[in-house]
C-alpha atoms as a PDB file:
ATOM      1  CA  UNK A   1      49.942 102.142 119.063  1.00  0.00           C
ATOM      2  CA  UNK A   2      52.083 100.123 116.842  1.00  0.00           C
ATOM      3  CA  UNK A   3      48.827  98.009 116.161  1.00  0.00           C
ATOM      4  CA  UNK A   4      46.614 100.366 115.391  1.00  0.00           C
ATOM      5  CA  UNK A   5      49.048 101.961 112.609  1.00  0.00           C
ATOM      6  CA  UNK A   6      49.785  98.330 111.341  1.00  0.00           C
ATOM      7  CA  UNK A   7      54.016  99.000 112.027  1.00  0.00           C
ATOM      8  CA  UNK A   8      56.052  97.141 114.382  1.00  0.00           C
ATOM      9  CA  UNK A   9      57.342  98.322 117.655  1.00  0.00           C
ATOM     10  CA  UNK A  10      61.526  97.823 117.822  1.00  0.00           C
ATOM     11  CA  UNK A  11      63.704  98.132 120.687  1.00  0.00           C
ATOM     12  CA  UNK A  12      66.568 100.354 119.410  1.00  0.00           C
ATOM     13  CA  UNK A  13      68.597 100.711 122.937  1.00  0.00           C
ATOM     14  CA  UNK A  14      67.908  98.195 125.533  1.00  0.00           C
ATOM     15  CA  UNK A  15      70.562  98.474 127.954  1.00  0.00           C
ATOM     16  CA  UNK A  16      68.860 102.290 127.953  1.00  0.00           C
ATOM     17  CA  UNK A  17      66.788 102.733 131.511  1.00  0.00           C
ATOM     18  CA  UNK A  18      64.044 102.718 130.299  1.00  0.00           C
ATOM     19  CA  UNK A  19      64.923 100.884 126.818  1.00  0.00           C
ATOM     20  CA  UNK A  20      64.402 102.500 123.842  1.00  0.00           C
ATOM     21  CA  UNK A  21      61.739 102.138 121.329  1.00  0.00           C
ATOM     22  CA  UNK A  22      60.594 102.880 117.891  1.00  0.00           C
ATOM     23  CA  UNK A  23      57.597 102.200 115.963  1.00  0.00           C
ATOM     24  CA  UNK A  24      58.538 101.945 112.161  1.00  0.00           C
ATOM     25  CA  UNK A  25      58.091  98.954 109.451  1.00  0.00           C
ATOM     26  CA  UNK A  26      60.500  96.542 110.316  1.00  0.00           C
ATOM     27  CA  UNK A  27      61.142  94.918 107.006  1.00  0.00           C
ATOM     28  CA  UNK A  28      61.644  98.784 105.996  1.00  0.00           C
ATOM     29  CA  UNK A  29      64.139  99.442 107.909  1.00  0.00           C
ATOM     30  CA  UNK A  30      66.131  96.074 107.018  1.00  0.00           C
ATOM     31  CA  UNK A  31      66.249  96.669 103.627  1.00  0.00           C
ATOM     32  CA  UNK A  32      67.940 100.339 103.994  1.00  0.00           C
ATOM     33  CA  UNK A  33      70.405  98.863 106.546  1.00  0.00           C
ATOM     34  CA  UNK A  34      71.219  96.473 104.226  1.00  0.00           C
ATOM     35  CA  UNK A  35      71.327  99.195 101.356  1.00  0.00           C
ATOM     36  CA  UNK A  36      73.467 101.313 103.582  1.00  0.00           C
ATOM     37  CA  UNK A  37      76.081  98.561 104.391  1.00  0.00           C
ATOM     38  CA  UNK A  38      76.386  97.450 100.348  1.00  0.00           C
ATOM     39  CA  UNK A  39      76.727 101.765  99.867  1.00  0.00           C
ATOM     40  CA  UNK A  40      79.817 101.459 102.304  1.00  0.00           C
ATOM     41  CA  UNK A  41      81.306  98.479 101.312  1.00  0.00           C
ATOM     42  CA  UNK A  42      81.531  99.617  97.556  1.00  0.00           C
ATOM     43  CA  UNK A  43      83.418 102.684  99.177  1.00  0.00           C
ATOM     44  CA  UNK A  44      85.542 100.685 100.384  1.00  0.00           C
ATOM     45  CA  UNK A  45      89.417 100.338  98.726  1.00  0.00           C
ATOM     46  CA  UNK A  46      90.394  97.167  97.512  1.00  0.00           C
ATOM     47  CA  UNK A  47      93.867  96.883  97.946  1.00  0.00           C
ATOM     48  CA  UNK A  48      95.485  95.042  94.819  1.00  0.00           C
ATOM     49  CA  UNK A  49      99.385  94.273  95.434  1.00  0.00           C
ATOM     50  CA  UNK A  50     101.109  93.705  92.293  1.00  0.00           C
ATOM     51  CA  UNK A  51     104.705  91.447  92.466  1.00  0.00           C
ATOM     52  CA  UNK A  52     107.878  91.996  90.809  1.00  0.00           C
ATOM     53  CA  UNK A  53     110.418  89.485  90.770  1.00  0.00           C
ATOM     54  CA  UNK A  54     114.090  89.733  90.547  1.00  0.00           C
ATOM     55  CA  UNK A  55     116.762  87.293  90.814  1.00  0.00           C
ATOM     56  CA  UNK A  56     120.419  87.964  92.949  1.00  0.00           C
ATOM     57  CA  UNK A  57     122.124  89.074  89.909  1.00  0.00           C
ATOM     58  CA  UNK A  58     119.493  90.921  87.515  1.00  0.00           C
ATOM     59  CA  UNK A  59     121.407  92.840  84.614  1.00  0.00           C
ATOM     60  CA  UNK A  60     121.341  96.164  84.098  1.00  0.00           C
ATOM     61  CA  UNK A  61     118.310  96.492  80.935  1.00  0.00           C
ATOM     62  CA  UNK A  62     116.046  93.947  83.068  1.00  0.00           C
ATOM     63  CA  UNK A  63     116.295  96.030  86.149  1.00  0.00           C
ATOM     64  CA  UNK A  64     115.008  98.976  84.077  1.00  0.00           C
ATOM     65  CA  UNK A  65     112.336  96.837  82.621  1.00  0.00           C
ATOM     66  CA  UNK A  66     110.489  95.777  86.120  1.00  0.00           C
ATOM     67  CA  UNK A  67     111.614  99.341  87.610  1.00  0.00           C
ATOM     68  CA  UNK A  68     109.396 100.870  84.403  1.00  0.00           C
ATOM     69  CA  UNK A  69     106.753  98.276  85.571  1.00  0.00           C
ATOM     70  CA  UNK A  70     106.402  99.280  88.858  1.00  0.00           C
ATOM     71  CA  UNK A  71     106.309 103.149  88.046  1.00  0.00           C
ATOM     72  CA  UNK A  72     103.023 101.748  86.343  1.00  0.00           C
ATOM     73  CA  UNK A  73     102.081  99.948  88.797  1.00  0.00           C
ATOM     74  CA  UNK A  74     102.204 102.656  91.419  1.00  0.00           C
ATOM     75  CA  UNK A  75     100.851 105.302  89.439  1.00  0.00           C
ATOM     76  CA  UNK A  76      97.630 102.616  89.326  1.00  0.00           C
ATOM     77  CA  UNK A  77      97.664 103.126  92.597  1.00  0.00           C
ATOM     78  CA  UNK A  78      98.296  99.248  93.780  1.00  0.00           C
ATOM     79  CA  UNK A  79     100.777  98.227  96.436  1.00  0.00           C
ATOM     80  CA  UNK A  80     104.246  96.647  95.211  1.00  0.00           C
ATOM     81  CA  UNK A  81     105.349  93.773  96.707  1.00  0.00           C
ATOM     82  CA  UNK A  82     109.314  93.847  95.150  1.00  0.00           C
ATOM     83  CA  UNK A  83     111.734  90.408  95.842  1.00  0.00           C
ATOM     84  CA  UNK A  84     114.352  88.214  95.189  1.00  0.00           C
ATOM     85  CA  UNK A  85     114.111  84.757  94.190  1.00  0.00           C
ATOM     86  CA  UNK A  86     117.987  82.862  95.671  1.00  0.00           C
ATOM     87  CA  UNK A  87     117.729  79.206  93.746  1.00  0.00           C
ATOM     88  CA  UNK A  88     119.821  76.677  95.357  1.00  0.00           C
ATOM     89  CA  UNK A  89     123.384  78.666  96.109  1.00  0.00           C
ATOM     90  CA  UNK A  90     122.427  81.687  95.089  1.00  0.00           C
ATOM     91  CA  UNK A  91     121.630  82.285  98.797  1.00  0.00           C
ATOM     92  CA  UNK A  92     124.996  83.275  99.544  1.00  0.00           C
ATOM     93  CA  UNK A  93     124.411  86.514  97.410  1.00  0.00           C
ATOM     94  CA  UNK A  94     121.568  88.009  99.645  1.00  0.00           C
ATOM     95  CA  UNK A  95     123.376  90.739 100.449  1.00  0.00           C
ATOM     96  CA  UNK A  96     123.785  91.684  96.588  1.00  0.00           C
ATOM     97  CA  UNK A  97     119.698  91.104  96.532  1.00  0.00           C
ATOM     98  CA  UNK A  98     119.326  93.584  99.674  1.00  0.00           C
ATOM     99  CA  UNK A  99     121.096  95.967  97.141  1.00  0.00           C
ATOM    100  CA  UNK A 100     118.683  95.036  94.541  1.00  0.00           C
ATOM    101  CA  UNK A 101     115.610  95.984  96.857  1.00  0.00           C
ATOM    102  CA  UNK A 102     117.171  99.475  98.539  1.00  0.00           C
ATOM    103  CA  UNK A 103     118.330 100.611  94.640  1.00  0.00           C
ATOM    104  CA  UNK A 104     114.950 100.055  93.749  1.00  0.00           C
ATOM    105  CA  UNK A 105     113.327 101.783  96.299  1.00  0.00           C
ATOM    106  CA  UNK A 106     115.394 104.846  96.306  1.00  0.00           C
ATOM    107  CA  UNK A 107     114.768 105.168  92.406  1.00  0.00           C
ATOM    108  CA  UNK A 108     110.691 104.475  93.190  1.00  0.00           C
ATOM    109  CA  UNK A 109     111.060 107.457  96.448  1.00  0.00           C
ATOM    110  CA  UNK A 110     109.215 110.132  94.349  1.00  0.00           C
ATOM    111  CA  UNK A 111     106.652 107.458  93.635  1.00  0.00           C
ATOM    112  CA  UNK A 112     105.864 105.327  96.245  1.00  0.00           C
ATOM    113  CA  UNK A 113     107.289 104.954 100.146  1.00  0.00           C
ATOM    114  CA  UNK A 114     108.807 101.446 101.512  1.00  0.00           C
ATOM    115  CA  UNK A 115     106.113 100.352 104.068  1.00  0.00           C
ATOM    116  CA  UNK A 116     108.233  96.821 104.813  1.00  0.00           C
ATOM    117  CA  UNK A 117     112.163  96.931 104.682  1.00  0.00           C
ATOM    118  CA  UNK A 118     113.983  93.834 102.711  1.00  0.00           C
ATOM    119  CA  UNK A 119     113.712  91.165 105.028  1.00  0.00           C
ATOM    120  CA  UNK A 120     114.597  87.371 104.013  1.00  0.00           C
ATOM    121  CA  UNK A 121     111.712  84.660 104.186  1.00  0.00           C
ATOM    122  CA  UNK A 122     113.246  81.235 103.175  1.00  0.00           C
ATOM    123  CA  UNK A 123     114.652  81.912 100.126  1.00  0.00           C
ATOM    124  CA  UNK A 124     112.706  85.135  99.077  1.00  0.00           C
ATOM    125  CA  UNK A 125     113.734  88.868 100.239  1.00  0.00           C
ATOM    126  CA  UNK A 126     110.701  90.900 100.124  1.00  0.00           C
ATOM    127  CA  UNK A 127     110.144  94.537 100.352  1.00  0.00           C
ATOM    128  CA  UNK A 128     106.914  96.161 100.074  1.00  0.00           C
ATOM    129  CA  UNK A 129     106.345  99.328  98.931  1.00  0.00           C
ATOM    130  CA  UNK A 130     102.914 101.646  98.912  1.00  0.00           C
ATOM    131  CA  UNK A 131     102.024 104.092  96.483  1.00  0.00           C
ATOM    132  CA  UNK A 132     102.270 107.836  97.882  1.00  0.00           C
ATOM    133  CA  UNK A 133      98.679 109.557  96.981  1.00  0.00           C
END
């Protein structure tokens, strides 16, 4: 039959009893799969995670600078990955860096929820936070 209509015959389901089959044009129906898949995959979110850097002991007007910064960058709707940098000593003041990371993420609550609590890597402290829809 598939012949005679100049299509091919394609098994759709063959662990069906008995298998299944279609009769269409095979390069047809590789194309709109194809078209299908590209359709979904431009639906797709691309998650874009923006970094703001502090150090230990960030003044006052520079902590309102990157805080205005990641306002923006939540309201863009990209993820905010927030840390502190400890050079050399500086480690010993991680705990005033942890207080860095919660101040800023209590003052970002109406904009964005903490998905990753500060936790120390080497010599960062990272927090990440997500932007609430």
């Amino acid at each position: 039959m598939a012949e005679e209509q100049g299509l091919d015959l394609v098994e759709i389901s063959p662990k069906a009893v008995p298998p299944v089959c279609k009769i269409i044009d095979y390069k047809k129906f590789l194309y709109e799969q194809k078209k299908r898949e590209k359709v979904l995959k431009a639906k797709a979110t691309k998650v874009v995670i923006k970094e703001i850097r502090f150090g230990p002991q960030t003044d006052e007007h520079d902590y309102e600078f990157k805080k205005k910064h990641a306002i923006k960058f939540l309201q863009d709707g990209a993820k905010l990955k927030a840390f502190v940098f400890f050079k050399g000593r500086s480690i010993v003041f991680k705990d005033q860096g942890q207080i860095l990371l919660l101040k800023l993420a209590q003052e970002l609550e109406e904009y964005g929820k903490v998905e990753q609590m500060p936790k120390l890597e080497g010599k960062r402290m990272i927090m990440f936070i997500a932007p609430k829809k």
